[in-house]
Protein backbone atom coordinates (compact mmCIF):
# COMPACT_ATOMS: atom_id res chain seq x y z
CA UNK A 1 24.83 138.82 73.62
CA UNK A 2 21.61 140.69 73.76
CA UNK A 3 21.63 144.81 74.79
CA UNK A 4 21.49 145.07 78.56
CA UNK A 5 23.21 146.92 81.03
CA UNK A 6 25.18 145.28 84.23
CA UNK A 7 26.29 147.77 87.45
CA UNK A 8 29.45 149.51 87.09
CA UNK A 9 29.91 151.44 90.46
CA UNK A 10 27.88 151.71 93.63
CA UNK A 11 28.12 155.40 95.81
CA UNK A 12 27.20 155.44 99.25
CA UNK A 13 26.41 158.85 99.34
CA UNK A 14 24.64 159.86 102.56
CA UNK A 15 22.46 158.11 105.14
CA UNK A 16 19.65 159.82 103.96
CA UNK A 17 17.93 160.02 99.92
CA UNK A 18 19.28 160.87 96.86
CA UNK A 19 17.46 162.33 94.15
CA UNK A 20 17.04 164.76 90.99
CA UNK A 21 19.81 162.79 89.04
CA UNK A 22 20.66 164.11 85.22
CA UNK A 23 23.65 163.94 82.99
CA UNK A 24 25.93 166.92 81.94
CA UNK A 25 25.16 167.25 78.23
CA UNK A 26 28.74 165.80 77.37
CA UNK A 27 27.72 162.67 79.78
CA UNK A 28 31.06 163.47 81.78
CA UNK A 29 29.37 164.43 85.33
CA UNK A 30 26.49 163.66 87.21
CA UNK A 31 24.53 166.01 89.38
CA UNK A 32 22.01 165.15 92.00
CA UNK A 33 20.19 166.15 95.52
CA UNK A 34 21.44 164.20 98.57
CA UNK A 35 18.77 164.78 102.17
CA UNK A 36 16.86 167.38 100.23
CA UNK A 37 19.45 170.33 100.52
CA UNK A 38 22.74 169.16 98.98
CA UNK A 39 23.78 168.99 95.37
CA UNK A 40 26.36 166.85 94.87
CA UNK A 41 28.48 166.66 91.34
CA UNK A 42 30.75 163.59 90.41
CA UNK A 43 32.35 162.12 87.66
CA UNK A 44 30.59 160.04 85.29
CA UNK A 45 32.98 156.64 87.06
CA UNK A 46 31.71 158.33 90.54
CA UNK A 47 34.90 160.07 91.31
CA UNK A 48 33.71 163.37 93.49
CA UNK A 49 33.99 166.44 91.62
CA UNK A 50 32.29 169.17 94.16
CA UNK A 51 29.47 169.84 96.72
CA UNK A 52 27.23 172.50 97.18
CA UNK A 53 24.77 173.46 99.96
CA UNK A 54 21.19 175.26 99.14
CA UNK A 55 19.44 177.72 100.92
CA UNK A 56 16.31 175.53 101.09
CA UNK A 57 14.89 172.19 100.14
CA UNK A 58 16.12 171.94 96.44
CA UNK A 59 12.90 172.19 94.02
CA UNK A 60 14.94 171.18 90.68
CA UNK A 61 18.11 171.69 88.92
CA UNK A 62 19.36 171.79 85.64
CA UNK A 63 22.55 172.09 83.25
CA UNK A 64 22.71 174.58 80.97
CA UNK A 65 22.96 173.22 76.49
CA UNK A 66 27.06 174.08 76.92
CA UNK A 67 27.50 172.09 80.22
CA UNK A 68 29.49 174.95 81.64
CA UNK A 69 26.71 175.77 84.39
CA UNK A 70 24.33 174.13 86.54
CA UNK A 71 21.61 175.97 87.78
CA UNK A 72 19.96 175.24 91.04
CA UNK A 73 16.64 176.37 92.05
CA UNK A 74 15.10 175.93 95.83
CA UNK A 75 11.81 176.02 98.10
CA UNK A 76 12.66 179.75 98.80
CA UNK A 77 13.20 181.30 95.58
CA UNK A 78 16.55 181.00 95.38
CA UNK A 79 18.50 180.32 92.00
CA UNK A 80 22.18 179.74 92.21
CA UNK A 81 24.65 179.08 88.68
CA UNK A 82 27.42 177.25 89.43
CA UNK A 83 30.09 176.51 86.94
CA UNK A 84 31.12 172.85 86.71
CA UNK A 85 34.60 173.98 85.38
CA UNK A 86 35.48 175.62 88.45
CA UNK A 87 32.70 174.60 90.50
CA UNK A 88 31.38 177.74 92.68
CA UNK A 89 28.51 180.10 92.81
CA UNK A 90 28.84 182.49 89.59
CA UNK A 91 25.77 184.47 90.06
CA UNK A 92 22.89 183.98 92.58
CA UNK A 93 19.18 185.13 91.20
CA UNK A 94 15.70 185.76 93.42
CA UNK A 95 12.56 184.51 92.53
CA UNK A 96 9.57 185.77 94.47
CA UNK A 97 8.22 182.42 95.16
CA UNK A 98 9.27 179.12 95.93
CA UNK A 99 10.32 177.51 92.56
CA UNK A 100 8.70 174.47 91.31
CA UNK A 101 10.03 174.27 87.71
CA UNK A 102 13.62 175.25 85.43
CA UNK A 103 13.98 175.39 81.98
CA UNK A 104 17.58 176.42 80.18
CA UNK A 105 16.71 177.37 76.56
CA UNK A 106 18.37 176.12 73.75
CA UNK A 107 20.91 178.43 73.34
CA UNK A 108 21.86 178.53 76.98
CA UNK A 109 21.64 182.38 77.05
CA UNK A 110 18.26 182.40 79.04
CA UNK A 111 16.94 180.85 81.90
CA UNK A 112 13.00 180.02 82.86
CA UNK A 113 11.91 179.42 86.34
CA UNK A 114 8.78 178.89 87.31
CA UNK A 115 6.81 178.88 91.12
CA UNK A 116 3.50 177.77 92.71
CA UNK A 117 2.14 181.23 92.72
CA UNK A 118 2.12 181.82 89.21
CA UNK A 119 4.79 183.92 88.19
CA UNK A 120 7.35 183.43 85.74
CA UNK A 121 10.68 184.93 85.34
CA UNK A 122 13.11 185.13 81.97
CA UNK A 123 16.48 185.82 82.65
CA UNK A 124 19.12 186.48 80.60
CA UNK A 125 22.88 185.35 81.85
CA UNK A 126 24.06 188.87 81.45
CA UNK A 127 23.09 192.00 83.86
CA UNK A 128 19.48 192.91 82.66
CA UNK A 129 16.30 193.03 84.56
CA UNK A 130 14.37 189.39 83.86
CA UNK A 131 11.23 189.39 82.33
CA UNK A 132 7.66 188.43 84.12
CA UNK A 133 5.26 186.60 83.16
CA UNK A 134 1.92 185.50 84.84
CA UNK A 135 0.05 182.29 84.64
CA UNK A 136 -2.59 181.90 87.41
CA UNK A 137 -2.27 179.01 89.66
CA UNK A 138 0.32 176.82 90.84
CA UNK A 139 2.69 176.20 87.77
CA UNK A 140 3.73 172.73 87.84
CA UNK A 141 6.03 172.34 84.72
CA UNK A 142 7.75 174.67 81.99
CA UNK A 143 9.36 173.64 78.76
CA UNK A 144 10.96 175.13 75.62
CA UNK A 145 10.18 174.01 72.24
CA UNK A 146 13.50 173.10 70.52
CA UNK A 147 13.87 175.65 68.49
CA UNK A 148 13.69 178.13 71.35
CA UNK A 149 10.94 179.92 69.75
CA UNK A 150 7.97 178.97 72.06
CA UNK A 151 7.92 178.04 75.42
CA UNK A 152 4.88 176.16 77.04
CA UNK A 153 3.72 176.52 81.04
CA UNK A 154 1.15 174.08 82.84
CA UNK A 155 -0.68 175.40 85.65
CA UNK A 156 -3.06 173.36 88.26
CA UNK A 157 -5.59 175.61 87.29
CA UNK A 158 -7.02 173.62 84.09
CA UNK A 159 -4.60 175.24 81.56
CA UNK A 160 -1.43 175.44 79.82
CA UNK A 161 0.16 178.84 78.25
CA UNK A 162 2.12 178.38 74.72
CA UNK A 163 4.59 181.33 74.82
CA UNK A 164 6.24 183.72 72.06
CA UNK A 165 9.92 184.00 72.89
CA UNK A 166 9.74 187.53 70.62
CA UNK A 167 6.96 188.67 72.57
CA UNK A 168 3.61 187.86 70.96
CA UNK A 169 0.18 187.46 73.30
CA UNK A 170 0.48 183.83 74.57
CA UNK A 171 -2.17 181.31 73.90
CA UNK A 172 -4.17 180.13 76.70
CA UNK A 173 -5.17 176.12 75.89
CA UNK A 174 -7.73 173.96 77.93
CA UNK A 175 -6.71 170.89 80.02
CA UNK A 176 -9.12 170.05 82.82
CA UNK A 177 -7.81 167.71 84.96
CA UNK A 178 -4.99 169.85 86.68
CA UNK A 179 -2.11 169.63 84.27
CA UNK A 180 1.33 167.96 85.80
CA UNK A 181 3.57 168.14 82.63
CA UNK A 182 4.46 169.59 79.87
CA UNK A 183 6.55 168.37 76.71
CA UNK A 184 7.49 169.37 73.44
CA UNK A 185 8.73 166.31 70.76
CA UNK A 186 12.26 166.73 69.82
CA UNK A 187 11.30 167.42 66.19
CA UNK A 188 9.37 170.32 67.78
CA UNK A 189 6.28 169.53 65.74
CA UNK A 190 3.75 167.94 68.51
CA UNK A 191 3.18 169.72 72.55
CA UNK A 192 1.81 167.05 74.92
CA UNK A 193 0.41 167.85 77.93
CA UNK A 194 -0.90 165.49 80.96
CA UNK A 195 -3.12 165.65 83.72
CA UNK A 196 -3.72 164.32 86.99
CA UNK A 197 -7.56 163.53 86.41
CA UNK A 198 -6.13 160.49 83.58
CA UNK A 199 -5.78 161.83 80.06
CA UNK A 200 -2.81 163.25 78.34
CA UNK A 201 -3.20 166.20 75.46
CA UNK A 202 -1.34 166.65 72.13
CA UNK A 203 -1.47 169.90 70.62
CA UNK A 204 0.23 170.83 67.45
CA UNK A 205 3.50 173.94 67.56
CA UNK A 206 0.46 176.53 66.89
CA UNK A 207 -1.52 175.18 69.94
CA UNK A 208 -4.25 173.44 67.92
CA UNK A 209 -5.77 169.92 69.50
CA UNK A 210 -4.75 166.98 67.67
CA UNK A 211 -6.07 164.29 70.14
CA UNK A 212 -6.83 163.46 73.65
CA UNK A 213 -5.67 160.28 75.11
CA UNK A 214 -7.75 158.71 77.85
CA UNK A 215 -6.06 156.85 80.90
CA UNK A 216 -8.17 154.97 83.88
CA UNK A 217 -6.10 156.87 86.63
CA UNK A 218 -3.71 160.18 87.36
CA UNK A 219 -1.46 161.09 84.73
CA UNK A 220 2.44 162.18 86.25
CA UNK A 221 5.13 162.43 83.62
CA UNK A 222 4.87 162.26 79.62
CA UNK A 223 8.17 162.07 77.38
CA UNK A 224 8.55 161.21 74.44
CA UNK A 225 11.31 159.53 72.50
CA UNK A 226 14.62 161.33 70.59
CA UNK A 227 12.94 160.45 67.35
CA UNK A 228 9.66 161.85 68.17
CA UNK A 229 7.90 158.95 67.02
CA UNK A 230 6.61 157.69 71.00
CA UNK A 231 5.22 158.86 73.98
CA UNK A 232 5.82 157.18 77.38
CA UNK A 233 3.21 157.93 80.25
CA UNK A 234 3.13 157.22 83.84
CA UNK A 235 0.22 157.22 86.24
CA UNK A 236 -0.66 156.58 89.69
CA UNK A 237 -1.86 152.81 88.51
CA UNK A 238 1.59 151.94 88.84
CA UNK A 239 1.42 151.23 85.13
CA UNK A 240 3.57 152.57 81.98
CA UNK A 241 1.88 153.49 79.06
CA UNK A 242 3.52 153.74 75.63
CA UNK A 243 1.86 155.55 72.76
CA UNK A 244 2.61 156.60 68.90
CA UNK A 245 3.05 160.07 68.27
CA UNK A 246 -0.66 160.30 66.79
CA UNK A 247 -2.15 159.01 70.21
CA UNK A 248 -2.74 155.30 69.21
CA UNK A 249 -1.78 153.47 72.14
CA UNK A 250 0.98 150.54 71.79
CA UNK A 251 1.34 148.65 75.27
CA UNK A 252 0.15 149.18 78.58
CA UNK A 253 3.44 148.10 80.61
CA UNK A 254 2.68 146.49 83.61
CA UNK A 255 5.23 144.82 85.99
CA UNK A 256 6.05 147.83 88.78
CA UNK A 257 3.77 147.13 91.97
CA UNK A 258 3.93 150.50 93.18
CA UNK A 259 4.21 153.85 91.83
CA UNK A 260 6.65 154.62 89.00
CA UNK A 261 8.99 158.15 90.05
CA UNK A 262 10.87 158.32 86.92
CA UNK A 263 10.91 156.48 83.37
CA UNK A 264 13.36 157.82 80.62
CA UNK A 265 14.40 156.45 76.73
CA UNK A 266 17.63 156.22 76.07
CA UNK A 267 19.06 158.36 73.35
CA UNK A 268 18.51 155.81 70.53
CA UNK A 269 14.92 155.10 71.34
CA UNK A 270 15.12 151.43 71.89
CA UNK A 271 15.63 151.32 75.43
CA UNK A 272 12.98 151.98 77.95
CA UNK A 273 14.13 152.50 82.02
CA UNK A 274 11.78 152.74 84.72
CA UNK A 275 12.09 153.09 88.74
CA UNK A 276 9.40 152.50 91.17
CA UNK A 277 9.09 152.90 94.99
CA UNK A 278 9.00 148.70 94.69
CA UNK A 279 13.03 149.26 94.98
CA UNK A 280 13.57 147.84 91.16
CA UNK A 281 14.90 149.44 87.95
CA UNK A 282 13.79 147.71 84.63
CA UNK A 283 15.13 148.00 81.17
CA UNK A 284 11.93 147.75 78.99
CA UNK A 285 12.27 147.01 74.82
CA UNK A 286 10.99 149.99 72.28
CA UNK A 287 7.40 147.88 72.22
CA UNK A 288 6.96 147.72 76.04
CA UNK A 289 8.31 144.00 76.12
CA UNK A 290 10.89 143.44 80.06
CA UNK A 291 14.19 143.01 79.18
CA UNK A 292 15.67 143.41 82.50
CA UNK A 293 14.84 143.51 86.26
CA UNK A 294 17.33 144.63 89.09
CA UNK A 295 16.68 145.08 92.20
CA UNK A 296 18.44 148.14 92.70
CA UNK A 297 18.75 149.29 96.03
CA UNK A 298 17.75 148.32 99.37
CA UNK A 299 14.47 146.35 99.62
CA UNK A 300 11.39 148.00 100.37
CA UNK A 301 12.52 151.93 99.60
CA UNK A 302 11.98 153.75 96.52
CA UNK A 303 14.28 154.58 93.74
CA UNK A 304 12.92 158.27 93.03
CA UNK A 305 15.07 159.14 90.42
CA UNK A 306 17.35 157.42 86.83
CA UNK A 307 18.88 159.26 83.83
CA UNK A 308 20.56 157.89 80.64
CA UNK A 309 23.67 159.37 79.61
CA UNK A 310 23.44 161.48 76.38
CA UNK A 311 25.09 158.66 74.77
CA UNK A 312 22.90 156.07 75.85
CA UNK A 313 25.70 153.82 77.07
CA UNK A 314 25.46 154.66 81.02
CA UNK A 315 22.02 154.42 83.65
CA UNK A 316 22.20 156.02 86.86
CA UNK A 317 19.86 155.62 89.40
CA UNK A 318 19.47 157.01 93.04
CA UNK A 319 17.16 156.09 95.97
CA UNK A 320 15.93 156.77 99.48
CA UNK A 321 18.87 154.29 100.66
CA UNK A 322 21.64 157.13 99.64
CA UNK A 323 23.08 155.38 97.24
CA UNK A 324 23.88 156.13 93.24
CA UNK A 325 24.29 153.39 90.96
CA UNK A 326 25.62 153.50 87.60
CA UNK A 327 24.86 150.43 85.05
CA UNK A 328 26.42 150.48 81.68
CA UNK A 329 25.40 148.89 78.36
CA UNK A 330 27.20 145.66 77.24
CA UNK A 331 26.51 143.73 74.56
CA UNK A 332 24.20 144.64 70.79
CA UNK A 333 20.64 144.79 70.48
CA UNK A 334 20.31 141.53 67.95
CA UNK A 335 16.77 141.59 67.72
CA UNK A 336 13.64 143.15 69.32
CA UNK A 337 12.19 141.48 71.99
């Protein structure tokens, strides 16, 4: 049987949307934002686990490298750990600003987060003051590099900060175009950085330009694989774009008629999943080549959000219907398609 994945459970959640879906790093529990202001945790078979209530319309959350907390960041500053174990709030933080970004570092002992204003705060999970940074503009993405010594910052006003965890003077880089993401490879070598005038910027650990890639419309998300080896790209075309790690471009991916809101590779780097506001999920080859096409959820509204598990062998995927699906793998990848 060829690699492909088949639904396992179906969640009726709420009437409203569901969003901001991600794995636990152990793959055990899900977490997600039901109508905007919920975060909901269940069990990786959909069995309910707990339910919390944010201040404000939830901007991002995020589980810490351990899996013991999830962090929670909203519209009004607000930061709330909760600890999955014994699911309730364990500290609550304030950020000036409405957050628009969270980053957990590697070794789980310091959190960023990151607001339209600017500012940045460091803070450590015991009782000492966080740390402030500044990055003019509206910061639209942070990341750490995986080695926790660097972390990068992209702000909307044509530039991205590369960061010294130990405290060095950062190092402003250039990226007209108003920079939506940030993204370090997992071998911690390459930085990539794209924009929403069309390109998408790869910068070496130091913050030297390696190459820019040109696209013919507005750049959202960049990733790249668990091997470091591709880049996956989505723009406002409705298009996927898949690149080598030196910027030589591999497939344009066509086959969403709308936007795409989320594309991930699974942990192996031979799967490629993709959601669109077209209402279908599809399960793309390593080389860009359609493997699989569900419709998803209800016709006509958009899936916003899909995660792998860390062990590649579960999908979820939530949508503006309420629900949560989960798929899960069957079968061995024979040959490529």
């Amino acid at each position: 049987m060829l690699e492909g994945f088949r639904e396992k459970t179906s969640l009726k959640l709420t009437s409203g949307t569901a969003s901001h879906i991600t794995f636990s790093p152990d793959g055990d529990a899900i977490a997600l934002v039901q109508n905007n202001t919920t975060v909901r945790l269940v069990t990786r078979n959909g069995e309910d686990i707990a339910s919390f209530d944010a201040t404000g319309v939830v901007r991002d959350l995020a589980f810490s490298p351990d899996g013991k907390t999830l962090a929670i960041a909203d519209g009004n500053g607000k930061i709330e750990l909760w600890q999955y174990t014994n699911p309730q709030v364990s500290k609550a933080l304030q950020h000036p600003n409405g957050i628009t970004s969270l980053a957990f570092h590697p070794d789980g002992q310091m959190l960023a987060s990151a607001d339209g204003d600017g500012i940045i705060k460091l803070w450590t999970l015991d009782e000492r003051p966080p740390q402030t940074l500044s990055h003019p503009g509206r910061i639209t993405s942070i990341a750490f590099s995986p080695d926790g010594d660097k972390m990068a910052s992209a702000s909307r006003q044509n530039t991205l900060k590369l960061w010294s965890i130990n405290g060095q003077e950062p190092i402003t880089l250039n990226h007209r175009g108003r920079p939506t993401r940030v993204a370090f490879s997992h071998d911690g070598e390459q930085l990539a950085s794209a924009a929403a005038e069309g390109s998408i910027k790869l910068w070496d650990s130091t913050g030297n330009p390696l190459k820019t890639l040109t696209n013919s419309s507005g750049v959202f998300d960049v990733f790249f694989s668990a091997d470091s080896t591709r880049l996956i790209s989505t723009s406002s075309d409705d298009s996927l774009k898949l690149w080598s790690r030196n910027g030589k471009p591999i497939q344009t991916i066509l086959g969403h008629s709308t936007a795409v809101w989320d594309v991930s590779f699974s942990s192996d780097g031979y799967t490629i999943a993709s959601v669109s506001g077209d209402a279908t999920l599809k399960q793309w080859s390593r080389r860009g080549n359609l493997r699989q096409n569900f419709e998803a959820h209800e016709e006509n509204l958009t899936i916003t959000s899909l995660a792998f598990s860390p062990n590649g062998q579960t999908l979820a995927s939530a949508g503006d219907d309420g629900s949560v699906k989960l798929w899960f793998k069957e079968g061995e990848l024979l040959k490529e398609a």
